[in-house]
N, C-alpha and C. Protein backbone atom coordinates (compact mmCIF):
# COMPACT_ATOMS: atom_id res chain seq x y z
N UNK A 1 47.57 -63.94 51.11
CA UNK A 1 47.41 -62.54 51.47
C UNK A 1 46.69 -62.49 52.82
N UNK A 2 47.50 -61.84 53.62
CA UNK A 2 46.29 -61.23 54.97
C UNK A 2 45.50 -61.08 55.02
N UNK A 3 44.55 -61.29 55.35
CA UNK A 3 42.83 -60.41 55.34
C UNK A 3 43.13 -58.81 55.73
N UNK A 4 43.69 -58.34 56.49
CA UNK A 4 44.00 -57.16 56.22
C UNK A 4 44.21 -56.15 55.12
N UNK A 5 45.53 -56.82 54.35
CA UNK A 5 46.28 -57.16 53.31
C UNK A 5 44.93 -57.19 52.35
N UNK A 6 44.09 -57.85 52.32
CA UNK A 6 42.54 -58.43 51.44
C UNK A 6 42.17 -56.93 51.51
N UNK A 7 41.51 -56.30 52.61
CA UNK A 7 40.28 -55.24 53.01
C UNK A 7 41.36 -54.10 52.47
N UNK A 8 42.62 -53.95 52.49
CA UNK A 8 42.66 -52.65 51.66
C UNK A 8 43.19 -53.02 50.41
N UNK A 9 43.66 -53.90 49.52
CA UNK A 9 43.55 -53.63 48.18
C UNK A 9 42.26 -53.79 48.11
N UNK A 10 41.10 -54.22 48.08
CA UNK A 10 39.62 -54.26 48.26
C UNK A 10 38.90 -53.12 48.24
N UNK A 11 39.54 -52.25 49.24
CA UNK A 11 39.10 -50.80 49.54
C UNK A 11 39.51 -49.43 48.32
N UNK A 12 40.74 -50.25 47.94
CA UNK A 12 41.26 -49.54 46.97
C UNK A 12 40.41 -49.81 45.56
N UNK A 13 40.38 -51.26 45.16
CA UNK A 13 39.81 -51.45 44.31
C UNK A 13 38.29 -50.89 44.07
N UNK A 14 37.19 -50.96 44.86
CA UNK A 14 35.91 -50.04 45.39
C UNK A 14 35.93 -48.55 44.99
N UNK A 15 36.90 -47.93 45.70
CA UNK A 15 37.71 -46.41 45.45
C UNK A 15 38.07 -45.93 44.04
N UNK A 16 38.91 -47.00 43.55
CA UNK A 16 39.37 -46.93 42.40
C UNK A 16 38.02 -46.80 40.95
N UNK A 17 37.35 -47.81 41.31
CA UNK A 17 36.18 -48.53 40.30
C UNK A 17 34.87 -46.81 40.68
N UNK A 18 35.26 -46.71 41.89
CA UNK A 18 34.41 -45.78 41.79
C UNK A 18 34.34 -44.55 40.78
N UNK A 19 35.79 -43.73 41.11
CA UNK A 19 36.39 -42.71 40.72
C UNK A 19 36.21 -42.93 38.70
N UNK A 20 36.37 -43.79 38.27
CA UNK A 20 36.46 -44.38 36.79
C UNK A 20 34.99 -44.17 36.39
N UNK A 21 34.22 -44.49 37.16
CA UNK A 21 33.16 -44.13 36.60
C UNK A 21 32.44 -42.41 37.58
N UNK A 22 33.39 -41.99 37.70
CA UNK A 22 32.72 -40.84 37.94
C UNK A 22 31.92 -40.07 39.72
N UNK A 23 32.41 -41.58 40.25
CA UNK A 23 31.70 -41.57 41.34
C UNK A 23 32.35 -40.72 42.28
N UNK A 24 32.39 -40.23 43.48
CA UNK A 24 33.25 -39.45 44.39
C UNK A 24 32.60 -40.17 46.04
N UNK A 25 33.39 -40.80 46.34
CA UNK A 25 32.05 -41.45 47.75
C UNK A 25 32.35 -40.82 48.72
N UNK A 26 33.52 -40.18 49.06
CA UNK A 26 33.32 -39.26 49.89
C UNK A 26 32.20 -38.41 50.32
N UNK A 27 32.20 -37.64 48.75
CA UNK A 27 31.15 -36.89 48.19
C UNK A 27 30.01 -37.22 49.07
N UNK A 28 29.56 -38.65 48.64
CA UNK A 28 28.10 -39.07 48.35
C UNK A 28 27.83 -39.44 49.90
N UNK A 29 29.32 -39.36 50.46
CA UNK A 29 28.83 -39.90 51.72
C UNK A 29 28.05 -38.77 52.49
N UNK A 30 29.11 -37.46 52.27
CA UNK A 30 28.70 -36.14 53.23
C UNK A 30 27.52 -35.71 52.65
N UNK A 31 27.03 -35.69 51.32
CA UNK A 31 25.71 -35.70 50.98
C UNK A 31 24.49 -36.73 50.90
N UNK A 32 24.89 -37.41 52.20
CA UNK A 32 23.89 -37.84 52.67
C UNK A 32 23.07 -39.67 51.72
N UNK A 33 24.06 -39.44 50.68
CA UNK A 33 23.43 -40.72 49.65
C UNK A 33 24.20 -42.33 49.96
N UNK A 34 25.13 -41.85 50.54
CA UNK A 34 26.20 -43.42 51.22
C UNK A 34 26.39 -43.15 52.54
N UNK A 35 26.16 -44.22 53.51
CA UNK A 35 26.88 -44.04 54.85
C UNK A 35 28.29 -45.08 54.74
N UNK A 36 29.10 -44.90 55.89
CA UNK A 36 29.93 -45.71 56.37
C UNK A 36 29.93 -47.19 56.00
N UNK A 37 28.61 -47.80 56.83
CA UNK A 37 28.13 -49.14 56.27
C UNK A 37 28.09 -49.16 54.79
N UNK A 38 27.44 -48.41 53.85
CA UNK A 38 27.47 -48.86 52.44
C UNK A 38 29.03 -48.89 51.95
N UNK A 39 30.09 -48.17 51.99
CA UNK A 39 31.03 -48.66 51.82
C UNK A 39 32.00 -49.62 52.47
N UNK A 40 31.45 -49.52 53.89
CA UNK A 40 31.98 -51.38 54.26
C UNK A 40 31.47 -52.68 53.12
N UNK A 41 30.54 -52.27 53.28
CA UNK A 41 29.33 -53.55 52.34
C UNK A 41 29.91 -53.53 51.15
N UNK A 42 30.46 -52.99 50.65
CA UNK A 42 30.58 -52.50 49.21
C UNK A 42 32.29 -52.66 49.16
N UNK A 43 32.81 -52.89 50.13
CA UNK A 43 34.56 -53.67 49.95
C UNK A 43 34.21 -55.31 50.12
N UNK A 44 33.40 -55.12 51.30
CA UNK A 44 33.57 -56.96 51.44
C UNK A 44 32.70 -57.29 50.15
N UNK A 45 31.46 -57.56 49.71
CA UNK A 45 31.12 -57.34 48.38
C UNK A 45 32.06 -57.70 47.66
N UNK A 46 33.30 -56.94 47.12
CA UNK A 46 34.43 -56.80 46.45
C UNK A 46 35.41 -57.95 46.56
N UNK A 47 35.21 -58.36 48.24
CA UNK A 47 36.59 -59.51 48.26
C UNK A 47 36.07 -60.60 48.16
N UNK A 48 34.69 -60.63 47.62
CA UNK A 48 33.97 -61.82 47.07
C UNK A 48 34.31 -62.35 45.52
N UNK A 49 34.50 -61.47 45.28
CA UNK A 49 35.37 -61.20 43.56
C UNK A 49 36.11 -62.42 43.19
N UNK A 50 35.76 -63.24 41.75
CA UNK A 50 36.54 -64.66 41.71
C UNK A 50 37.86 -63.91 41.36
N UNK A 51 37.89 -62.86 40.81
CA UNK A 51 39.49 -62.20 39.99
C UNK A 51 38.89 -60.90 39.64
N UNK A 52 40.13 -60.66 40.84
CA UNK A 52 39.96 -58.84 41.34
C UNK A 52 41.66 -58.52 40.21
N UNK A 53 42.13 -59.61 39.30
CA UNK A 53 43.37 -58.65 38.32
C UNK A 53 42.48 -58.57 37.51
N UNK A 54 41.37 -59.53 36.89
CA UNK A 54 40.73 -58.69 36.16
C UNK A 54 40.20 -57.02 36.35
N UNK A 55 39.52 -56.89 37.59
CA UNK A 55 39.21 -55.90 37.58
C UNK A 55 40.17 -54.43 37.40
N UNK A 56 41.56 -55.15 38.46
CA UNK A 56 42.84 -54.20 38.09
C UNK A 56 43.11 -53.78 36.84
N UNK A 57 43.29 -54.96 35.54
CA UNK A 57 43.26 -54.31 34.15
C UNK A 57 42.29 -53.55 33.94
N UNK A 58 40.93 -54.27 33.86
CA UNK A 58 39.89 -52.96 33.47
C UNK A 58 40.36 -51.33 34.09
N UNK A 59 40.89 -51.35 35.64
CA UNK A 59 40.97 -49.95 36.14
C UNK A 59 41.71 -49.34 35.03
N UNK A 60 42.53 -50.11 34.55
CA UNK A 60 44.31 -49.43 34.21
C UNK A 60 43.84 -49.13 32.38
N UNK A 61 42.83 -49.71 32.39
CA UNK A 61 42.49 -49.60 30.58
C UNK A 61 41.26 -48.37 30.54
N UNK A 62 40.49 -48.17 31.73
CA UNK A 62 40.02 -47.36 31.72
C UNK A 62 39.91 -46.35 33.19
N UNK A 63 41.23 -45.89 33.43
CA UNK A 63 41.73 -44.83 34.03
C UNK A 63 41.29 -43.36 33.58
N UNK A 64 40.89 -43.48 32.59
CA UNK A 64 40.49 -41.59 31.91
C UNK A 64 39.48 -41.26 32.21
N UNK A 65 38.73 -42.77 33.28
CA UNK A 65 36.83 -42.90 32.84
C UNK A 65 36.46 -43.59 32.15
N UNK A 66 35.10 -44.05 32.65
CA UNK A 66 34.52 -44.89 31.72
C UNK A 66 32.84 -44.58 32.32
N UNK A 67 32.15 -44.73 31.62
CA UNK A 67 30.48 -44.27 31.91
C UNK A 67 29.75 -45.39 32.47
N UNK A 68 30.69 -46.48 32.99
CA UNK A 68 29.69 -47.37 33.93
C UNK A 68 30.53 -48.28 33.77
N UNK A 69 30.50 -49.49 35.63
CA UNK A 69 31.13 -49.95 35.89
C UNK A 69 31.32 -51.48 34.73
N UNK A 70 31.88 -52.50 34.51
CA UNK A 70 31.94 -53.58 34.09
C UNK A 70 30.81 -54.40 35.11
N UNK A 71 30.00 -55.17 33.80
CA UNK A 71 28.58 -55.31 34.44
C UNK A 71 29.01 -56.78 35.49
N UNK A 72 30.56 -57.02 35.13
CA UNK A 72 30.49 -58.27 36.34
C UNK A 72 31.05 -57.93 37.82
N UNK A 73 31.15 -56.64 37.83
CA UNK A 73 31.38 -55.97 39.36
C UNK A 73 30.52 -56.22 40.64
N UNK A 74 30.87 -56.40 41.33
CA UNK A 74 29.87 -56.98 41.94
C UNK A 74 29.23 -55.65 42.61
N UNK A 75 29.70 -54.13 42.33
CA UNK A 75 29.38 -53.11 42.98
C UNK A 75 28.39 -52.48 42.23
N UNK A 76 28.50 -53.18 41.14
CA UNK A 76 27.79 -52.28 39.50
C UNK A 76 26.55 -51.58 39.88
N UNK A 77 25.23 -51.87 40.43
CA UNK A 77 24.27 -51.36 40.90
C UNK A 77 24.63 -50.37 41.48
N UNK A 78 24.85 -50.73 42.77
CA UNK A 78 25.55 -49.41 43.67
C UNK A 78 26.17 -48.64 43.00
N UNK A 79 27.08 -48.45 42.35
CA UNK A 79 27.85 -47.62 41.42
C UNK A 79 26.61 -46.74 40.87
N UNK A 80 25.72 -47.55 39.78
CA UNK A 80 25.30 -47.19 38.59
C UNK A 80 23.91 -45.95 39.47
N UNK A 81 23.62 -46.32 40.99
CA UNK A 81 22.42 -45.78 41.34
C UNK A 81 23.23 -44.46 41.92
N UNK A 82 24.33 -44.38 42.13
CA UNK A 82 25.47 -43.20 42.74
C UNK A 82 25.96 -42.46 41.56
N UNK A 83 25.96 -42.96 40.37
CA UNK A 83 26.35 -41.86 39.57
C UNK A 83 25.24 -41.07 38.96
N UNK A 84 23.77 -41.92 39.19
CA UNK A 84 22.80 -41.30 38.54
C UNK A 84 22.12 -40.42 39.11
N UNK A 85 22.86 -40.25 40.90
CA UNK A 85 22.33 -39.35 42.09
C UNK A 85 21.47 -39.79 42.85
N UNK A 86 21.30 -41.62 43.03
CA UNK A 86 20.75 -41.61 44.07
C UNK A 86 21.26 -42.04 45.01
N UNK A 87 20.93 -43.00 46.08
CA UNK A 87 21.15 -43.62 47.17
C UNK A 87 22.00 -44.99 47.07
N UNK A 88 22.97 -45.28 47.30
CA UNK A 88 23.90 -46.37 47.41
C UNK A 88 23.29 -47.57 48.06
């Protein structure tokens, strides 16, 4: 895979993992709790991942939501401090 190819299923996956648990980073960005950099940090982070299909099933098994990320994410903190309203 490209590294290109890498940084956006990566980006997607981040996006994706977010949204499942509730997160909106857009959101969090314009309110001031994520910048730019935290979601750079927070894809590459991601393409550190030994197995990102694991993470794909988890998305696809819990697509309706789920109340917190899978604790082997490597985003899980970040996630867990963004859904609880704080700072990424």
């Amino acid at each position: 895979m490209t590294e290109n190819a890498t940084l956006k299923r990566h980006a997607a996956l981040v996006d994706n993992m977010a949204a499942a648990v509730g997160v909106d980073l857009e959101q969090k960005t314009m309110e001031g709790h994520l910048d730019p950099d935290g979601i750079a940090e927070a894809v590459l982070r991601c393409t550190g991942c030994p197995d990102p299909k694991a993470c794909e099933s988890w998305l696809a098994e819990n697509a309706a939501g789920a109340g917190r990320p899978p604790h082997w994410c490597r985003n899980a903190r970040m996630l867990d401090r963004l859904a609880a309203g704080g700072h990424g």
